[in-house]
Every structure is written in structure tokens, then in C-alpha cells.
C-alpha atoms as a PDB file:
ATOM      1  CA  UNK A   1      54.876 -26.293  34.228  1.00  0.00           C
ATOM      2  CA  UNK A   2      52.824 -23.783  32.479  1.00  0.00           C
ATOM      3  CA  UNK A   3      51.786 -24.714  28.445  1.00  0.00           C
ATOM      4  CA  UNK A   4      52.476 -21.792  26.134  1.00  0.00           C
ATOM      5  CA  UNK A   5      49.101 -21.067  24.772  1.00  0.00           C
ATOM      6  CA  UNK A   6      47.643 -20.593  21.016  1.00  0.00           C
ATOM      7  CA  UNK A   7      47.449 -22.582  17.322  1.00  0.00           C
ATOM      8  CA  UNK A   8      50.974 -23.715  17.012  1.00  0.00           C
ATOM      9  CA  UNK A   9      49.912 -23.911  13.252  1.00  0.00           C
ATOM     10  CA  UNK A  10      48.873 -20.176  13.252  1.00  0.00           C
ATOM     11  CA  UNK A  11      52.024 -19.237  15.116  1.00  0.00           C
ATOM     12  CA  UNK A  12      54.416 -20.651  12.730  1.00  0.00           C
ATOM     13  CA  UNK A  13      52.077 -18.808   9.726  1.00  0.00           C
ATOM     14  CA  UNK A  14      52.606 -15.676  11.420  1.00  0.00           C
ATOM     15  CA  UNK A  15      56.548 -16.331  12.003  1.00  0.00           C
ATOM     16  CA  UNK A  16      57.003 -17.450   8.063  1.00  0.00           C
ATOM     17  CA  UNK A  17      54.935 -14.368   7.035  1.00  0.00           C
ATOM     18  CA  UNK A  18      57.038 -11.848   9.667  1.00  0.00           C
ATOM     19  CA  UNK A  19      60.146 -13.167   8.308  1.00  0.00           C
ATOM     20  CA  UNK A  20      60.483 -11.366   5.359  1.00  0.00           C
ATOM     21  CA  UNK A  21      60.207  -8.083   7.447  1.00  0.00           C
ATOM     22  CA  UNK A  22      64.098  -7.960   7.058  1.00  0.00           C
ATOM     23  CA  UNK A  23      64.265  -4.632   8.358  1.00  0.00           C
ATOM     24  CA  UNK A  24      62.161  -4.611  11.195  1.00  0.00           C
ATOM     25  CA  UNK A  25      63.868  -7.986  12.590  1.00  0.00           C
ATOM     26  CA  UNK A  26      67.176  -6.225  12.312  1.00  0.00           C
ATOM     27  CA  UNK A  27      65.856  -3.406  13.770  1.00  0.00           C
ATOM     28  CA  UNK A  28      65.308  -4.874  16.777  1.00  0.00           C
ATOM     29  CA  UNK A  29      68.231  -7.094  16.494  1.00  0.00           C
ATOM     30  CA  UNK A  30      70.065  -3.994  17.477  1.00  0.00           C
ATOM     31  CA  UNK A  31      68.090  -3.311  20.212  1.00  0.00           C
ATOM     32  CA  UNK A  32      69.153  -6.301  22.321  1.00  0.00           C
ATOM     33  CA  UNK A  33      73.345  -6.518  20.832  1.00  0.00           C
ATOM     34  CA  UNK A  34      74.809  -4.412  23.112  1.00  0.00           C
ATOM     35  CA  UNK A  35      73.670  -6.259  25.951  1.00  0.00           C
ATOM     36  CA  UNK A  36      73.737  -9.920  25.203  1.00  0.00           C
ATOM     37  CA  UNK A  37      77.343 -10.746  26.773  1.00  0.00           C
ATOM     38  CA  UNK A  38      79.385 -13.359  25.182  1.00  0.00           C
ATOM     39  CA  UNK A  39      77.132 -16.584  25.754  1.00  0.00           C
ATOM     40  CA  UNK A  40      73.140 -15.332  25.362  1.00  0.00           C
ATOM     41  CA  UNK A  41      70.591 -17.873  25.578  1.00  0.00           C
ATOM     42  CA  UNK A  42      67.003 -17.167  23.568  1.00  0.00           C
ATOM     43  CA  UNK A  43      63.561 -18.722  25.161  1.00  0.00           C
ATOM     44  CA  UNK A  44      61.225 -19.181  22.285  1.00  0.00           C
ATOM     45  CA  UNK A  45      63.462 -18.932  19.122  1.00  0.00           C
ATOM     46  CA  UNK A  46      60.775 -20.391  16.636  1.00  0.00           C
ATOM     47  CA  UNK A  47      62.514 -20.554  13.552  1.00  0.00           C
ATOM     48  CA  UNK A  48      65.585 -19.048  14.482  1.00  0.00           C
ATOM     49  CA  UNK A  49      65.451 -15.446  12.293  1.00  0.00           C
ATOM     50  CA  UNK A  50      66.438 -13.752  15.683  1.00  0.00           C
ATOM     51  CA  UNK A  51      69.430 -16.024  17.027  1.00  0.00           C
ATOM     52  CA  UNK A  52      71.058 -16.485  13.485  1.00  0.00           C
ATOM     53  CA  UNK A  53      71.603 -12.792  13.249  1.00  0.00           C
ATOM     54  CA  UNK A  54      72.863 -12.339  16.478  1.00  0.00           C
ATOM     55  CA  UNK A  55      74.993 -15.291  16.319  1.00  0.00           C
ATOM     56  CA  UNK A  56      76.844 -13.717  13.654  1.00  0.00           C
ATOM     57  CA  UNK A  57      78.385 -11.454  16.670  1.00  0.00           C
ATOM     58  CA  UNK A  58      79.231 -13.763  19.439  1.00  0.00           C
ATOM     59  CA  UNK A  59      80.861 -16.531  20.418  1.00  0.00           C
ATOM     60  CA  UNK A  60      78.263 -18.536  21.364  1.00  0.00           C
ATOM     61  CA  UNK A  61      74.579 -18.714  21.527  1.00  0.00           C
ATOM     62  CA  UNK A  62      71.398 -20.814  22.893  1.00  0.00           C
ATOM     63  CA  UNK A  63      68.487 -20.944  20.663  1.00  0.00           C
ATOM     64  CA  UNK A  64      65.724 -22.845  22.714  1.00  0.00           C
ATOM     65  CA  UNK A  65      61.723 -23.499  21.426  1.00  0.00           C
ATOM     66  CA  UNK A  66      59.107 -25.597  23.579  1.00  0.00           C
ATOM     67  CA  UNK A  67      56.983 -26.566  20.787  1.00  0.00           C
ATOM     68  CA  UNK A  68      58.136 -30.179  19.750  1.00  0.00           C
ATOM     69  CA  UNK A  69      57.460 -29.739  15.874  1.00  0.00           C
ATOM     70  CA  UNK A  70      58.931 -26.791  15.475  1.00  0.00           C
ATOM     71  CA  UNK A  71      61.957 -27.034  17.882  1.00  0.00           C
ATOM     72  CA  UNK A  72      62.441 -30.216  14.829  1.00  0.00           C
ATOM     73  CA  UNK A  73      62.255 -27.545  12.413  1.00  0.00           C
ATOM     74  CA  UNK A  74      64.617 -25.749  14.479  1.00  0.00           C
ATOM     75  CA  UNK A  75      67.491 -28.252  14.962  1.00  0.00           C
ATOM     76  CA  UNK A  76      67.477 -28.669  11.066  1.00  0.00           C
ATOM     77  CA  UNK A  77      68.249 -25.032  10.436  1.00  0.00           C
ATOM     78  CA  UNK A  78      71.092 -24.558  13.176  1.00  0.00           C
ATOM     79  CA  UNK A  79      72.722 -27.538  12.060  1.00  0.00           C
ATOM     80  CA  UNK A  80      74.288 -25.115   9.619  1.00  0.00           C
ATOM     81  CA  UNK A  81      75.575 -22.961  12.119  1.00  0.00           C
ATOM     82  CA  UNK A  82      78.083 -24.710  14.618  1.00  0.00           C
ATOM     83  CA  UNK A  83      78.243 -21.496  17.234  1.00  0.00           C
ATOM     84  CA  UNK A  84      74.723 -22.153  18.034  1.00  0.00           C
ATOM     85  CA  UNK A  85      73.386 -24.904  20.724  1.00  0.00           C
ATOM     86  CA  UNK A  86      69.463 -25.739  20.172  1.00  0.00           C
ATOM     87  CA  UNK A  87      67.485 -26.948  23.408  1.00  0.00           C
ATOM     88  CA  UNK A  88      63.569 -27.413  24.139  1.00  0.00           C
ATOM     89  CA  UNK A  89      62.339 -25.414  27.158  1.00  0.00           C
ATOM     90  CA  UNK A  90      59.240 -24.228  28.258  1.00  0.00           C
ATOM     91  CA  UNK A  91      58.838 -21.974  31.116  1.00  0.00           C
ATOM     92  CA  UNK A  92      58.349 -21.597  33.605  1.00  0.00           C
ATOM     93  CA  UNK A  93      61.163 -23.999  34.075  1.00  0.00           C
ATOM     94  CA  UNK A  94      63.023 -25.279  37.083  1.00  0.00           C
ATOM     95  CA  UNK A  95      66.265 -26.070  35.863  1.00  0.00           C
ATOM     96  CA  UNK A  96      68.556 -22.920  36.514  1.00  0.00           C
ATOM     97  CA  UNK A  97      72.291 -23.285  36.320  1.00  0.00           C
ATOM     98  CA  UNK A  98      73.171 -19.772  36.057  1.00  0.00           C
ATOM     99  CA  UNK A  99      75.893 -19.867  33.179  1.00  0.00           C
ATOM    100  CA  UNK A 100      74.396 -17.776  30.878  1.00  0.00           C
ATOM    101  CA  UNK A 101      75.563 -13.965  30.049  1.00  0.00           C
ATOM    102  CA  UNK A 102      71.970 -12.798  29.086  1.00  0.00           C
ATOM    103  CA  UNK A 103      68.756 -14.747  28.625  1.00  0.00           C
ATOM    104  CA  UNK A 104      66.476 -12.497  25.752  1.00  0.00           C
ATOM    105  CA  UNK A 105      63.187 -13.414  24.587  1.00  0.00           C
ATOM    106  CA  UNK A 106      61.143 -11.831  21.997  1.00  0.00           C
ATOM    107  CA  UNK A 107      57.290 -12.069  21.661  1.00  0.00           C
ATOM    108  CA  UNK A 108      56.815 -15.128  24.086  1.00  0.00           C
ATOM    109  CA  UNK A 109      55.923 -13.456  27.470  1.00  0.00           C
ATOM    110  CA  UNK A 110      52.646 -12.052  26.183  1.00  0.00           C
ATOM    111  CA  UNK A 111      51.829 -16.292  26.027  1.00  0.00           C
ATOM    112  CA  UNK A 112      52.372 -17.310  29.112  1.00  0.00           C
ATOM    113  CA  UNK A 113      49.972 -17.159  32.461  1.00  0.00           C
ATOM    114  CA  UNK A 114      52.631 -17.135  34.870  1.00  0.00           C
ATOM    115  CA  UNK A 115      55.034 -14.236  33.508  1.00  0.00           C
ATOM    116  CA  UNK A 116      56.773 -13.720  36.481  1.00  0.00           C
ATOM    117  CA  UNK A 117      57.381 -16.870  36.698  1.00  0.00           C
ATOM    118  CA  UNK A 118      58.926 -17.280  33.406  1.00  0.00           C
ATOM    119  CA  UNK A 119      60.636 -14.006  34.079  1.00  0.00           C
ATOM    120  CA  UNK A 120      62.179 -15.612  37.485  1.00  0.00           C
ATOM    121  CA  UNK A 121      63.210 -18.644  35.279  1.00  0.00           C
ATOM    122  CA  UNK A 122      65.107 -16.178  32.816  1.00  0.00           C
ATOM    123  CA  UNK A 123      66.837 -14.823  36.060  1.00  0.00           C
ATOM    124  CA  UNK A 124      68.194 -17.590  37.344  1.00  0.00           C
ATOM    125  CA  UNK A 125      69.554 -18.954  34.083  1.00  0.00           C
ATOM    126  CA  UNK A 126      71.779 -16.000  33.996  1.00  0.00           C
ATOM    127  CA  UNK A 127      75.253 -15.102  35.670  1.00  0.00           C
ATOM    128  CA  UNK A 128      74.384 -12.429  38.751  1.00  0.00           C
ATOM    129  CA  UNK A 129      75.219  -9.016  36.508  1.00  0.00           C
ATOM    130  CA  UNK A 130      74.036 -10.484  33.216  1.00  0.00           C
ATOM    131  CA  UNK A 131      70.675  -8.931  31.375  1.00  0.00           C
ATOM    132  CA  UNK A 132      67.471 -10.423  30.960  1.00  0.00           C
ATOM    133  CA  UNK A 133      66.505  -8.901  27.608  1.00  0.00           C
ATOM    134  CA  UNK A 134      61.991  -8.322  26.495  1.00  0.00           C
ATOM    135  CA  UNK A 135      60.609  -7.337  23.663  1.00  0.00           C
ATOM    136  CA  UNK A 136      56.507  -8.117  24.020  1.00  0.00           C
ATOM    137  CA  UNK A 137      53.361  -6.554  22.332  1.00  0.00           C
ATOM    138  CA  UNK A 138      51.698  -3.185  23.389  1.00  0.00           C
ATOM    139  CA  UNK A 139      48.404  -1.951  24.755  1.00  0.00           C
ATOM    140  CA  UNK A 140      45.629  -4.228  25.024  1.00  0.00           C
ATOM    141  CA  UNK A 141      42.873  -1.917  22.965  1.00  0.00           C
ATOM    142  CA  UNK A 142      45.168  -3.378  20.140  1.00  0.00           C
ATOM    143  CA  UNK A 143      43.865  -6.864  21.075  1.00  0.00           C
ATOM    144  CA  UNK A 144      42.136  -9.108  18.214  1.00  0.00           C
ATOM    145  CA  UNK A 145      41.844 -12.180  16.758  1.00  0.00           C
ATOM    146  CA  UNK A 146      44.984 -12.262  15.592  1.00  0.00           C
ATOM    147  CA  UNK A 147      46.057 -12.165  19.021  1.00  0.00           C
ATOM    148  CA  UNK A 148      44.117 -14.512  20.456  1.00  0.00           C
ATOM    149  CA  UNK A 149      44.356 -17.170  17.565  1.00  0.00           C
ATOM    150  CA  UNK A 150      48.529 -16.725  17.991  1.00  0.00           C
ATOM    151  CA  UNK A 151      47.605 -17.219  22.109  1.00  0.00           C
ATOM    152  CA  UNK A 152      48.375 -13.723  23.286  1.00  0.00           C
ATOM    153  CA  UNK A 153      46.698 -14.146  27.142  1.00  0.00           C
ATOM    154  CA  UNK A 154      47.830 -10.345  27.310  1.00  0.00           C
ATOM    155  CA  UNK A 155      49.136  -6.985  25.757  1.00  0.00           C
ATOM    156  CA  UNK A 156      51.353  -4.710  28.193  1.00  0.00           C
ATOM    157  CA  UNK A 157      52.453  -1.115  28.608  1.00  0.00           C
ATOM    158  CA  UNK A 158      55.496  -0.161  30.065  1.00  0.00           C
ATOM    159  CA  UNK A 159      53.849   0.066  33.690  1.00  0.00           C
ATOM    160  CA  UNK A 160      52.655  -3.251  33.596  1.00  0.00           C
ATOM    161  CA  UNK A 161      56.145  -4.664  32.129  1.00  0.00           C
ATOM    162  CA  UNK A 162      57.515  -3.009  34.665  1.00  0.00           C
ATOM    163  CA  UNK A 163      55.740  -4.654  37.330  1.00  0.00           C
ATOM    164  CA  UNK A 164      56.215  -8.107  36.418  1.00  0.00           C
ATOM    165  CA  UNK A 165      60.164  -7.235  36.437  1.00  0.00           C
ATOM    166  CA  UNK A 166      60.393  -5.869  39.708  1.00  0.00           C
ATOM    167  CA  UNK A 167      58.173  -9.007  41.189  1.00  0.00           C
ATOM    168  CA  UNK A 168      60.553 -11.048  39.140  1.00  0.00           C
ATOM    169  CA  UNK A 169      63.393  -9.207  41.117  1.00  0.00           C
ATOM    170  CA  UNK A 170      64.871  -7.876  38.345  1.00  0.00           C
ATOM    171  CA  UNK A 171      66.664  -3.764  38.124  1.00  0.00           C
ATOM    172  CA  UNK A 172      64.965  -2.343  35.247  1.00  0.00           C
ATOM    173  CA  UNK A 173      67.898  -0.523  33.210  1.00  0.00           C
ATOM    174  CA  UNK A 174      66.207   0.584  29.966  1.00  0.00           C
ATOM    175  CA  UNK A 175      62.531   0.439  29.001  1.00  0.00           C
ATOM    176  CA  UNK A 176      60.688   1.933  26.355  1.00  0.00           C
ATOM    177  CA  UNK A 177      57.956   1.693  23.599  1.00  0.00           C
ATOM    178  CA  UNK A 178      59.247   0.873  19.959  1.00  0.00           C
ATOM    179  CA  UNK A 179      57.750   1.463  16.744  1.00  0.00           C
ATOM    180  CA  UNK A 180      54.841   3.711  16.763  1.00  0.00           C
ATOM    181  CA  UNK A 181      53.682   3.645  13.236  1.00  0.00           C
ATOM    182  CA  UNK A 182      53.686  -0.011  13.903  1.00  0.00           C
ATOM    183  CA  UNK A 183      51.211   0.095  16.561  1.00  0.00           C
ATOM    184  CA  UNK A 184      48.559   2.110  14.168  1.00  0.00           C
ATOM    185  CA  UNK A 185      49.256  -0.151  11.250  1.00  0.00           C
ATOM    186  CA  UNK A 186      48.757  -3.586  13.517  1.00  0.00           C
ATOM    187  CA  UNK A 187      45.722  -1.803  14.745  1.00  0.00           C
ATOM    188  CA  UNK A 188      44.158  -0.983  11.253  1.00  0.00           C
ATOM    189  CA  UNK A 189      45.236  -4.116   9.967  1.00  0.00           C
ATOM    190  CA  UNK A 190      44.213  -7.008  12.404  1.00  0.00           C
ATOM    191  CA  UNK A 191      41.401  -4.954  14.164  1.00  0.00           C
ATOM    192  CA  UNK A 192      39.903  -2.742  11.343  1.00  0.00           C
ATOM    193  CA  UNK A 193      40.383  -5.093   8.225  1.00  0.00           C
ATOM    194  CA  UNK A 194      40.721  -8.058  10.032  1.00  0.00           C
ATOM    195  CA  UNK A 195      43.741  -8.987   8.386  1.00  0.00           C
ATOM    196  CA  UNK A 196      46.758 -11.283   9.929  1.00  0.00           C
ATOM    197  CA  UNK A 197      50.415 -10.357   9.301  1.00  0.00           C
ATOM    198  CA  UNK A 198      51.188 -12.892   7.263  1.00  0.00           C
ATOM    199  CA  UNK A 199      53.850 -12.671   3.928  1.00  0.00           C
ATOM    200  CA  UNK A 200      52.351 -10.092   1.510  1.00  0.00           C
ATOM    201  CA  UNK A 201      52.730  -6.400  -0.526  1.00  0.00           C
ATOM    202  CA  UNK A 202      51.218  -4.982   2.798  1.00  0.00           C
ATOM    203  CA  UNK A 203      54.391  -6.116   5.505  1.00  0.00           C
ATOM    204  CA  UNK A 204      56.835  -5.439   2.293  1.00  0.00           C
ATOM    205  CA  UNK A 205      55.566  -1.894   1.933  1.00  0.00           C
ATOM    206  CA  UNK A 206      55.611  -1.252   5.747  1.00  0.00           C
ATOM    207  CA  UNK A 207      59.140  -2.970   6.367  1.00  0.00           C
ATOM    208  CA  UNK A 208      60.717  -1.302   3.142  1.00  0.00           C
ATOM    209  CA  UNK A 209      58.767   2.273   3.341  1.00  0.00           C
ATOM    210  CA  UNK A 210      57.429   2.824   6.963  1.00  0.00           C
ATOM    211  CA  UNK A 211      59.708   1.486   9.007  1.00  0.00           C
ATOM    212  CA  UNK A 212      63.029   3.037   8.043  1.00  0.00           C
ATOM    213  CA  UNK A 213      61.290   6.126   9.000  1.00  0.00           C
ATOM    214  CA  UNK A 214      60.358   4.707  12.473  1.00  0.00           C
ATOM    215  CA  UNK A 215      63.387   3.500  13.257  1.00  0.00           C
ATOM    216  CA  UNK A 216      65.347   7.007  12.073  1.00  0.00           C
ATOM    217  CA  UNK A 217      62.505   9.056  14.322  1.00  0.00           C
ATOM    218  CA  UNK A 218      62.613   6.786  17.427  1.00  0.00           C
ATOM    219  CA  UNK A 219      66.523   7.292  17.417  1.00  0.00           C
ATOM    220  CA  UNK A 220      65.965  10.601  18.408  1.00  0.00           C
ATOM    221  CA  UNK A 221      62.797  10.552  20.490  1.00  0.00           C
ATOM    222  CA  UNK A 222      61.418   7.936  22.136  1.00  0.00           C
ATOM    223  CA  UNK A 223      57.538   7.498  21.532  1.00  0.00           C
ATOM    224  CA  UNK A 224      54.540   7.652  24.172  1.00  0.00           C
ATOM    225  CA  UNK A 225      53.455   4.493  21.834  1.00  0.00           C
ATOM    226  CA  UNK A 226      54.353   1.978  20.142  1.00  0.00           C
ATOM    227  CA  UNK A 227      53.572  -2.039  18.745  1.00  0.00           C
ATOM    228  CA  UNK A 228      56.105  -3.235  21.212  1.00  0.00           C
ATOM    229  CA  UNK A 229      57.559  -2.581  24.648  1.00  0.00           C
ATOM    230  CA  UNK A 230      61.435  -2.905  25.278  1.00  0.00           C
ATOM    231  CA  UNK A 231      63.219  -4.151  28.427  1.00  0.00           C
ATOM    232  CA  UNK A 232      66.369  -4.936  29.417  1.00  0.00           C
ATOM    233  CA  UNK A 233      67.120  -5.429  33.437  1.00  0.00           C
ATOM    234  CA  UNK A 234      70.352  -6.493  35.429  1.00  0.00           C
ATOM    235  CA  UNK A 235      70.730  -9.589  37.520  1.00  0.00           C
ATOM    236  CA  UNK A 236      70.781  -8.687  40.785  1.00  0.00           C
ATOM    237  CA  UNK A 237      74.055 -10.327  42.943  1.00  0.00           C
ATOM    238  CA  UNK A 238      73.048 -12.846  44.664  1.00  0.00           C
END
């Protein structure tokens, strides 16, 4: 079973920091709704922003972390919220029951050495017509320290994405870059000014000013760019 790579201390400085980017986390909140089904299970929840907000909408919902500390953390914080089940996994992983509607993960893939791997492992956890739901980082000339200290092993476009999908055996339904301004700002930021996105006037500014903007644009055209690449595929029948 593949380890998922990086400072686990770094990763949880970037999550607390990222947090507060209220907007942007909703954002892409609504990205993955209309496609989560009625029993959704999240690989790599960290500290939960993601499944509490879509929790709010559904009957029931997985929140899952591989990291023992912070899966503790984890458990503490859903305890307030009785709709949602907490579980450790790492993947690739070879339990696979099938029961879930949708299986989305957010900013883990780019850690792991076998993706399609953990991509087959998302497939079979999910009911055959169910999604299997990727948000993941974009372009690797946007690779830095950040990146490597937070154990990014890669950076993808939508070809490569795409790739790992269809090895995964997955039907590609929607797939697209997401926030362009993003991807310049990350860029200046962590490669330019060597700075980490951690809590500060800088993410405030961008989530309360810049992004809004983004988000409104992107609505009605999709960028060539963008900080992140978007996927959602179907579960093939079996």
C-alpha cells in the first residue's frame, strides 16, 4: 500500500491557513454538489472544511484521512455532526464494497505514486453509475517548494488527468481548468516570493477581492488555465 508523501506538519499548516479562504472552498464546494448522490464518501478529508459543507446537503456522508494524527483531529470535529461517518484509508486500498454513490477527493491525487491505482480504488468503492469526483493542482512549471514540502510527486493538465482516468477505466463526463487568476497568484507567490499559502492579508485579499471575480468569469467561459483541474467521471456497469 502506497504512503501518501510530504511533512504531515506542513500539510496541516497549509490546510489551517487555506481554511479561511471561505469563498474559494465554497466555490468549489459547488463544483462537486450536483454529482455526489445521496451517500458520497471523501478520501483525504484533513480537517473536514470540505465534507462539513457538503454534509449540510445530504443524507449521509464519509469523511476518511490516512494520516493517524490528524484523522484524531478529525473524529473530534465530526463528532458534532451525526450525518457524517469518519474512517482512516489510504490508497491505494483493497477493500472495495461498492456502496457508495460518489467517491470525491480534493488535492490528494497529486500525493500519491500510484494514481491510477488510487483512482481504481475510488472506482470500486462506488455503485456502477455513481461519479468519481477530482479536483488536483495544475501545470508543473508552477512546481516549488511549497509543493514539494506539502509532497506534491506531480502537477497535471487536463491531458494528463485525463489519462490516468481512462487507465483507471473511468468515462470522463466533465473536465476542465478552474481558477485562472489563481494559477498566476500561486505562481508569484510560492515561486517568485517564495511565500507558502498559509493564513494571512494576502489569501484574505485574494479570497474576498480576486476570486469572486474568477468564479463570476469562469461561469461563463471556461479558462485555457487555471490553479486546479476538475473531473468528474461515471462508473462504468460492471
Amino acid at each position: 500500500m502506497a504512503d501518501i508523501t510530504g511533512d504531515q506538519r506542513i500539510q496541516s499548516e497549509v490546510l489551517e491557513g487555506l481554511a479561511t479562504a471561505v469563498n474559494h472552498r465554497r466555490w468549489f464546494v459547488e463544483l462537486a454538489l450536483p454529482y455526489l448522490g445521496d451517500n458520497p464518501i471523501e478520501i483525504g478529508s484533513g480537517l473536514g472544511d470540505y465534507a462539513i459543507e457538503w454534509s449540510e446537503h445530504l443524507p449521509r456522508f464519509t469523511a476518511t484521512e490516512a494520516d493517524p494524527d490528524r484523522l484524531v483531529l478529525l473524529k473530534e470535529r465530526m463528532a458534532d455532526y451525526p450525518n457524517i461517518d469518519v474512517k482512516q484509508m489510504l490508497l491505494p486500498a483493497p477493500e472495495a464494497n461498492g456502496e457508495y454513490s460518489a467517491a470525491v477527493s480534493y488535492n490528494v491525487l497529486e500525493h500519491i505514486e500510484d494514481h491510477v491505482g488510487a483512482l481504481t480504488s475510488m472506482k470500486e468503492l462506488v455503485r456502477p453509475g455513481g461519479r468519481v469526483i477530482i479536483i488536483v493542482p495544475a501545470f508543473m512549471f508552477a512546481m516549488s517548494d511549497v509543493d514539494y514540502a506539502t509532497g506534491h510527486i506531480r502537477r497535471y493538465t487536463k491531458k494528463t488527468l485525463s489519462a490516468a482516468f481512462v487507465e483507471a477505466g473511468l468515462e470522463i463526463e466533465k473536465l476542465h481548468y478552474a481558477n485562472a487568476l489563481g494559477l498566476l497568484g500561486y505562481y508569484t507567490a510560492t515561486s517568485i516570493f517564495k511565500l507558502a499559502p498559509k493564513e494571512g492579508p494576502m489569501v484574505k485579499i485574494y479570497d474576498s477581492l480576486v476570486l469572486p471575480v474568477t468564479k463570476a468569469a469562469e461561469k461563463i467561459v471556461r479558462p485555457p488555465f487555471g490553479q486546479s483541474v476538475f473531473c468528474v467521471a461515471k462508473v462504468p456497469a460492471a
